[in-house]
N, C-alpha and C. Protein backbone atom coordinates (compact mmCIF):
# COMPACT_ATOMS: atom_id res chain seq x y z
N UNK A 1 34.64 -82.95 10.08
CA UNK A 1 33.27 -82.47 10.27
C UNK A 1 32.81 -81.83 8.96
N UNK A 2 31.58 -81.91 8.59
CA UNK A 2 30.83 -81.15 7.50
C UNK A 2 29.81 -80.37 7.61
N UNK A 3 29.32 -79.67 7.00
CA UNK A 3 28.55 -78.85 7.16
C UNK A 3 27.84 -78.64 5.88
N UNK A 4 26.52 -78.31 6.16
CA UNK A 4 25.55 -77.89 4.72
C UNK A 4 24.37 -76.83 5.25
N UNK A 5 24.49 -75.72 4.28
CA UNK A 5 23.75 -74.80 4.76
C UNK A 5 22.63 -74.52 3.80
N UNK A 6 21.02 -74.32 4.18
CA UNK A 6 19.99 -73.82 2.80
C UNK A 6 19.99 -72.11 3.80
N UNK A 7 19.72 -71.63 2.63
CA UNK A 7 18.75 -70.17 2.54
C UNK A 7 17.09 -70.20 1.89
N UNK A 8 16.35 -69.70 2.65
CA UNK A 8 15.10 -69.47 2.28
C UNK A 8 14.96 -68.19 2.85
N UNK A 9 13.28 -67.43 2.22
CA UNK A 9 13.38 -66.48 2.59
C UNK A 9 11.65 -65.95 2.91
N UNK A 10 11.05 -65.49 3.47
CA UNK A 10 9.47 -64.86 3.99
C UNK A 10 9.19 -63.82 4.38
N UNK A 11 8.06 -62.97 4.06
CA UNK A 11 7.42 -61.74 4.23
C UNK A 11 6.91 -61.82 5.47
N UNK A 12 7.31 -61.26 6.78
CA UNK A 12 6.25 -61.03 7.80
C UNK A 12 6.31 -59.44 8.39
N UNK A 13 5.28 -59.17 9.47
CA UNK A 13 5.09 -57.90 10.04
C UNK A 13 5.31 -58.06 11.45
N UNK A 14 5.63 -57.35 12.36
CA UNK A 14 5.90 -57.44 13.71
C UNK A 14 6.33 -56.05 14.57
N UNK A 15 6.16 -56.04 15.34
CA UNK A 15 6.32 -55.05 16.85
C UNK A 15 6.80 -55.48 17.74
N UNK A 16 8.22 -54.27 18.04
CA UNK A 16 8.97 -54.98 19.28
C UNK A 16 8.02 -54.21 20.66
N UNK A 17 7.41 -55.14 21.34
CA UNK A 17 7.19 -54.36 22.41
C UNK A 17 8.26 -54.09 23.79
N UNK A 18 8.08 -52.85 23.93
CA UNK A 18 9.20 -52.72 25.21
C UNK A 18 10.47 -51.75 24.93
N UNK A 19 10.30 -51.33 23.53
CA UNK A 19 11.29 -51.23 22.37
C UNK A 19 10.99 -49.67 22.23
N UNK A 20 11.70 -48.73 22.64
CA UNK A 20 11.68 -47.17 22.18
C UNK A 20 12.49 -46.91 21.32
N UNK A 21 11.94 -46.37 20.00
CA UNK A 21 12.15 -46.00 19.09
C UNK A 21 11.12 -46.60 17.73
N UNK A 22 11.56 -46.55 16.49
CA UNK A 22 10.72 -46.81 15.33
C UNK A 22 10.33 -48.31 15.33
N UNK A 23 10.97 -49.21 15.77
CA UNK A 23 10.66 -50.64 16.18
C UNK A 23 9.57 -51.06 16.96
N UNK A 24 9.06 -50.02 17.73
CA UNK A 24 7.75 -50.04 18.73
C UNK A 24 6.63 -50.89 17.40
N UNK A 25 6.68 -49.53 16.72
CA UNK A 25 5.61 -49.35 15.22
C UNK A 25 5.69 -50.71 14.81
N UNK A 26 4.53 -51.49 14.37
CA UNK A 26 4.28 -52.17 13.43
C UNK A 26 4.84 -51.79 12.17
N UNK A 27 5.62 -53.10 11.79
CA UNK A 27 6.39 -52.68 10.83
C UNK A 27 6.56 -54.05 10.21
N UNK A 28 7.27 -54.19 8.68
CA UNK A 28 7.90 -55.61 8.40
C UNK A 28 9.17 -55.65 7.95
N UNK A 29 9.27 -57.12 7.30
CA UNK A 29 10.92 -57.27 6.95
C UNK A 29 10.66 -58.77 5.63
N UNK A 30 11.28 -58.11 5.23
CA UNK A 30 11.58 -59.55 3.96
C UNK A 30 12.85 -60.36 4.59
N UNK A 31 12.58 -61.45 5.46
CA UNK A 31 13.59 -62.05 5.94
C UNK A 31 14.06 -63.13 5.60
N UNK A 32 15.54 -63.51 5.64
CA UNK A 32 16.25 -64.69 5.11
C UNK A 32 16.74 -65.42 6.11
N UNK A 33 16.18 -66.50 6.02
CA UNK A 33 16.88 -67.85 7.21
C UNK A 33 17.78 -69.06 6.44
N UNK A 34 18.79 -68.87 7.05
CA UNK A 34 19.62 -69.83 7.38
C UNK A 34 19.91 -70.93 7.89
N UNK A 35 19.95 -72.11 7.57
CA UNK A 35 20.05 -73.41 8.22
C UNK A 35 21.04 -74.05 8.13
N UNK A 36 22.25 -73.92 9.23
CA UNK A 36 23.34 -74.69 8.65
C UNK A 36 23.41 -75.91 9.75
N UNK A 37 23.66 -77.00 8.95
CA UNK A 37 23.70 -78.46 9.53
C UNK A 37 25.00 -78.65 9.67
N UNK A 38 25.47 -79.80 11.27
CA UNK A 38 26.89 -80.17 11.00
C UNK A 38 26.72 -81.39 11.22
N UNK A 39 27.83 -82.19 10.70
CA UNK A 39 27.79 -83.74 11.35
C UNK A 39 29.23 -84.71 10.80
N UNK A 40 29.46 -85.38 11.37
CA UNK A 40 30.79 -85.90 11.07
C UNK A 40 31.34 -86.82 10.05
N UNK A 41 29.74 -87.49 9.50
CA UNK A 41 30.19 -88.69 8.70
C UNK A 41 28.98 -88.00 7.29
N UNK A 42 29.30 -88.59 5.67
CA UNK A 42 28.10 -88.80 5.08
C UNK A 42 27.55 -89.79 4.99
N UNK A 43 26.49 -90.15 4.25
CA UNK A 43 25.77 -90.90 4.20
C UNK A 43 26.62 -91.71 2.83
N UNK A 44 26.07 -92.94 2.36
CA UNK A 44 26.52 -93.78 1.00
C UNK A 44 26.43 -93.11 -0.20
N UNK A 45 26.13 -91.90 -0.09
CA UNK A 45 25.35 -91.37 -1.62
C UNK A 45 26.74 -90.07 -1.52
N UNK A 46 27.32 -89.79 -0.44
CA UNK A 46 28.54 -88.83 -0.30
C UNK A 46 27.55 -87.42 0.41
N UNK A 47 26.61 -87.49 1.15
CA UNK A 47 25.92 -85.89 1.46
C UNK A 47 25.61 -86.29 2.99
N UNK A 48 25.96 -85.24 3.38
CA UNK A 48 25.59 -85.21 5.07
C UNK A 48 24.27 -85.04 5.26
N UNK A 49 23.43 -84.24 4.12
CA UNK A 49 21.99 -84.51 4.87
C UNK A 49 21.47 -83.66 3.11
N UNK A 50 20.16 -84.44 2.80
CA UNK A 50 19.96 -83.82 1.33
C UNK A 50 19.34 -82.44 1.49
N UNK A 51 19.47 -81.55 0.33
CA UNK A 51 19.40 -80.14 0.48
C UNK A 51 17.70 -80.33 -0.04
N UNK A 52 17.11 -81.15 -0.45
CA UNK A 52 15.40 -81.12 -0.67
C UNK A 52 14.99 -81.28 -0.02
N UNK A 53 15.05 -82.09 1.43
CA UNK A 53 14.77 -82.62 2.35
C UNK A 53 14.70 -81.19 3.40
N UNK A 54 16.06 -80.94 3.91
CA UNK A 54 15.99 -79.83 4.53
C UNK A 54 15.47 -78.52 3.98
N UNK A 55 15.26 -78.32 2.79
CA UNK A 55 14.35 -77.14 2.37
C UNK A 55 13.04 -77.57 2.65
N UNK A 56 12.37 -78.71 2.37
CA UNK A 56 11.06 -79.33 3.02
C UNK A 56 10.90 -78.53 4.49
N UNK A 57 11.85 -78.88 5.16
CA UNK A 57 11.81 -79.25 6.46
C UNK A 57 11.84 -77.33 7.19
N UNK A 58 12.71 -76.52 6.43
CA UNK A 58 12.79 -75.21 6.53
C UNK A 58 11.33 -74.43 6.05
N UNK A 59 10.44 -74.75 5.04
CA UNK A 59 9.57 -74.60 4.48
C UNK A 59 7.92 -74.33 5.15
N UNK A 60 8.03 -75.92 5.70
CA UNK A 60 7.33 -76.13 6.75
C UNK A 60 7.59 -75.21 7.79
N UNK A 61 7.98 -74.65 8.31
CA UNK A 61 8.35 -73.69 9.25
C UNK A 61 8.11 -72.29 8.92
N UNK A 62 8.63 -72.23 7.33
CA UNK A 62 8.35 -70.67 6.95
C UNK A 62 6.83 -70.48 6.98
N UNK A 63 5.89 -71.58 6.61
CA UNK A 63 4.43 -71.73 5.96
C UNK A 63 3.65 -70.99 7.02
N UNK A 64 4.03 -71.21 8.19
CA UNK A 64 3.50 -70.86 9.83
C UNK A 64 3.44 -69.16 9.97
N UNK A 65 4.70 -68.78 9.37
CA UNK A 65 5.16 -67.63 9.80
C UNK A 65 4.89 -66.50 8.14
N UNK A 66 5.00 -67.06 6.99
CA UNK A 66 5.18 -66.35 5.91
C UNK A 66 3.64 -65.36 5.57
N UNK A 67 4.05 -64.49 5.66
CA UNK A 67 2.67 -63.01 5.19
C UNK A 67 1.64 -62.69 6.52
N UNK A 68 2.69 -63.28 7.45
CA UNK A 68 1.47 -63.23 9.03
C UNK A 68 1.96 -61.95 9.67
N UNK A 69 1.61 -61.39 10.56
CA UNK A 69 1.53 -60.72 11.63
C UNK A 69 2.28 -61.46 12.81
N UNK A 70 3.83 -61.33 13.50
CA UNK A 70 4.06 -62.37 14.09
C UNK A 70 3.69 -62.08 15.66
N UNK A 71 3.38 -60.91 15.87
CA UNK A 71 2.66 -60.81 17.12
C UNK A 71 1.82 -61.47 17.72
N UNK A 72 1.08 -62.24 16.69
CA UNK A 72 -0.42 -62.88 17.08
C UNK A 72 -0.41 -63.75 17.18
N UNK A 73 0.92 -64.53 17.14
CA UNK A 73 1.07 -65.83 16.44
C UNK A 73 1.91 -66.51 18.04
N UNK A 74 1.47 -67.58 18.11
CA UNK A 74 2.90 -68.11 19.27
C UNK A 74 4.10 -68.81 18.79
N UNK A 75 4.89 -68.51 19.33
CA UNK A 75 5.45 -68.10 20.85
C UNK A 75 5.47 -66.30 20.53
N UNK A 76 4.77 -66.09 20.18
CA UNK A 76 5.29 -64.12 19.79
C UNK A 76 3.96 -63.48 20.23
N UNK A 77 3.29 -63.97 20.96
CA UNK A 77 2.13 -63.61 21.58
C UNK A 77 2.39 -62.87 22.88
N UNK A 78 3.76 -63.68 23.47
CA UNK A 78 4.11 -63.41 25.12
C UNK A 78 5.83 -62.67 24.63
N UNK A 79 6.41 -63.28 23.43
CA UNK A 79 7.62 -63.26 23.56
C UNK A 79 7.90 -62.42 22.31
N UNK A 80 9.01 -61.28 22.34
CA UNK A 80 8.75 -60.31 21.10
C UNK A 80 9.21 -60.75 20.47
N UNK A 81 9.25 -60.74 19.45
CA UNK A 81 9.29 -61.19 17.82
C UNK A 81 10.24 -60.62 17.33
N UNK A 82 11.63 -60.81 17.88
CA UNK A 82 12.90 -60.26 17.57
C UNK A 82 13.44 -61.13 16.38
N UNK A 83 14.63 -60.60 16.03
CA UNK A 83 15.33 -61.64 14.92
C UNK A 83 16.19 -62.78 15.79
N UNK A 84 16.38 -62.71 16.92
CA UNK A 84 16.95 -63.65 17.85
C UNK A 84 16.10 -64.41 18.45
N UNK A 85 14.56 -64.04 18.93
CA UNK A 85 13.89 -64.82 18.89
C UNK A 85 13.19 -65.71 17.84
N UNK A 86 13.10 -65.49 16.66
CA UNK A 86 12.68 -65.86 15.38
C UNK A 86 13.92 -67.25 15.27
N UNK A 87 15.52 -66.67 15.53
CA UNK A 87 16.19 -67.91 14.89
C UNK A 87 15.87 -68.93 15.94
N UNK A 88 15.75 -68.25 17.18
CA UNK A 88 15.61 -69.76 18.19
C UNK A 88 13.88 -70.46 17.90
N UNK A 89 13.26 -69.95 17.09
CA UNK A 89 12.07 -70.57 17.00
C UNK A 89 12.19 -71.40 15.88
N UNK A 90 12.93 -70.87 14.53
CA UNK A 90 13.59 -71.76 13.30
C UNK A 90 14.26 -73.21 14.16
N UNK A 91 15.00 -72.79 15.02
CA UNK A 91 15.61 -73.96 15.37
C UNK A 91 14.65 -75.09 16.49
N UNK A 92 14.14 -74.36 17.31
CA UNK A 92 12.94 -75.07 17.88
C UNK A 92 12.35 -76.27 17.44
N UNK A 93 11.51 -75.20 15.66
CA UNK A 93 10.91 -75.93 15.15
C UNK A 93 11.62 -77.30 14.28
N UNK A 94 12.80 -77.37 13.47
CA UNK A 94 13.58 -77.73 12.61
C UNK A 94 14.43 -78.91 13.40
N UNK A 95 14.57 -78.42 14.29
CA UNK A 95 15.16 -79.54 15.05
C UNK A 95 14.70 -80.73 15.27
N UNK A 96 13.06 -80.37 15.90
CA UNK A 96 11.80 -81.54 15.98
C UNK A 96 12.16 -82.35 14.71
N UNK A 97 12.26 -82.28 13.60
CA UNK A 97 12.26 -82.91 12.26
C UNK A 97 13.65 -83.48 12.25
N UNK A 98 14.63 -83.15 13.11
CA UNK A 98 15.80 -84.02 12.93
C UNK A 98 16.30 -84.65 14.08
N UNK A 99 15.72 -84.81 14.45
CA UNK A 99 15.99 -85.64 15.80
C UNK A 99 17.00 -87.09 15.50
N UNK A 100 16.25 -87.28 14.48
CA UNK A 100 17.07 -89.01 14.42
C UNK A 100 17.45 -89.13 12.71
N UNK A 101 18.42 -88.42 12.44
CA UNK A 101 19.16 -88.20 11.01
C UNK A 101 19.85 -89.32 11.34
N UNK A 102 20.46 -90.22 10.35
CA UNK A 102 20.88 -91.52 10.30
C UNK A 102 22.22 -91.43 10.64
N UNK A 103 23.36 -90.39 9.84
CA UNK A 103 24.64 -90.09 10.20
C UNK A 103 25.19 -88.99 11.22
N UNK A 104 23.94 -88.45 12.06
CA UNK A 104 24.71 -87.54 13.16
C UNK A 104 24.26 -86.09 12.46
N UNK A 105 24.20 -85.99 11.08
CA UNK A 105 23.67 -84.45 11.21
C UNK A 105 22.62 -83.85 12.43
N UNK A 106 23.09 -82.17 12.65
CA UNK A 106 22.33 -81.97 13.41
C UNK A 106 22.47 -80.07 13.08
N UNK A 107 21.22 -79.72 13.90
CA UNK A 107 21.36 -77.99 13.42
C UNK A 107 22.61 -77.67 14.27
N UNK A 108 23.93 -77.00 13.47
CA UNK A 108 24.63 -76.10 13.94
C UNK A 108 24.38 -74.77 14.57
N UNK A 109 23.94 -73.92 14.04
CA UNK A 109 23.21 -72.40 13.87
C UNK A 109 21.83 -71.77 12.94
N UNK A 110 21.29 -71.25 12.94
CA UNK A 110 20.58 -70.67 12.40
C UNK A 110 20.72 -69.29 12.44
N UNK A 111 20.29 -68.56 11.48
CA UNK A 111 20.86 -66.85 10.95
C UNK A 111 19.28 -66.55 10.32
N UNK A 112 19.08 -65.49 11.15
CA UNK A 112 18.17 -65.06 10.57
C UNK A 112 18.30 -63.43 10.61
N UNK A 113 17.93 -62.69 8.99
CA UNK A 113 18.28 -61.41 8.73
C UNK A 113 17.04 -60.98 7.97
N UNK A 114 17.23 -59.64 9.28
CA UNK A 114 15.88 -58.91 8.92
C UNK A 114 16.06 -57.69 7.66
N UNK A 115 17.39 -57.33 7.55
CA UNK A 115 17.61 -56.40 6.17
C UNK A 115 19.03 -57.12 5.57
N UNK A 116 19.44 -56.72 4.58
CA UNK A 116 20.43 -57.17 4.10
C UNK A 116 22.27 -57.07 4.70
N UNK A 117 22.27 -56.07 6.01
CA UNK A 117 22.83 -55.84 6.95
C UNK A 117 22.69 -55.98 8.32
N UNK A 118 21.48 -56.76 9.06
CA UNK A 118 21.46 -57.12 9.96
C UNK A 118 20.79 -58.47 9.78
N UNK A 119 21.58 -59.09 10.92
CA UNK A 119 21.28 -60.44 11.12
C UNK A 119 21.22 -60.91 12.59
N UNK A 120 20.62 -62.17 13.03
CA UNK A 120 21.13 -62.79 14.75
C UNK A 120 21.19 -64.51 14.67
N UNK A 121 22.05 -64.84 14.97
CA UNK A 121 22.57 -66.37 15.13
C UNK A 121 22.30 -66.46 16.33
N UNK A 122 21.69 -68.05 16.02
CA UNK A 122 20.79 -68.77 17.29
C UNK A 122 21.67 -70.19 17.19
N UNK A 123 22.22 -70.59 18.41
CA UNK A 123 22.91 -72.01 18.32
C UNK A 123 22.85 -72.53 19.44
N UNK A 124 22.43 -73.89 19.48
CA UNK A 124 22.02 -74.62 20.56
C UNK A 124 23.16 -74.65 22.21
């Protein structure tokens, strides 16, 4: 099995509602997502899935979310805008785009970290 992982990274603001303590508050985070792919075979060129491609594909996803307010935004309209909800929305979205990879890659996990010590893994 193989595996290939990108890091990217986006500015957003958010409020946990439901949430007592400083997290209530509108607040933000410079956050880093994680995309790690697994799959069993490579392709002819020797790569399980190209790292331009999947930064494309991670990108597109950040574009939605990067310098927004994620409260306002859906699915974070109804659903709070946790870092566990955030990776299952990375993967949501990211997945749509790989549905039919030629050699079996597919999203393993996603990691998404809201400071440089906290993080939450989302896996199908």
């Amino acid at each position: 099995m193989f595996q290939v992982s990108v890091d990217e990274s986006f500015s957003a603001g958010h409020a946990l509602r439901g949430y007592k303590g400083k997290c209530e508050n509108p607040h933000g985070h410079n956050y880093k997502v994680r995309v790690t792919l697994e799959g069993p075979k490579l392709d002819s060129v020797g790569m399980l899935y190209d790292f331009v491609h999947l930064k494309k594909i991670i990108h597109d996803v950040i574009q939605a979310l990067d310098h927004k307010y994620l409260n306002d935004l859906e699915p974070f309209a109804a659903e709070n805008p946790s870092a566990e909800n955030i990776a299952r929305y990375f993967y949501d979205r990211a997945s749509e785009q790989l549905r039919n990879t030629p050699n079996g890659a597919q999203i393993k996990n996603i990691t998404v970290w809201e400071t440089d010590a906290t993080s939450a893994t989302y896996w199908p």
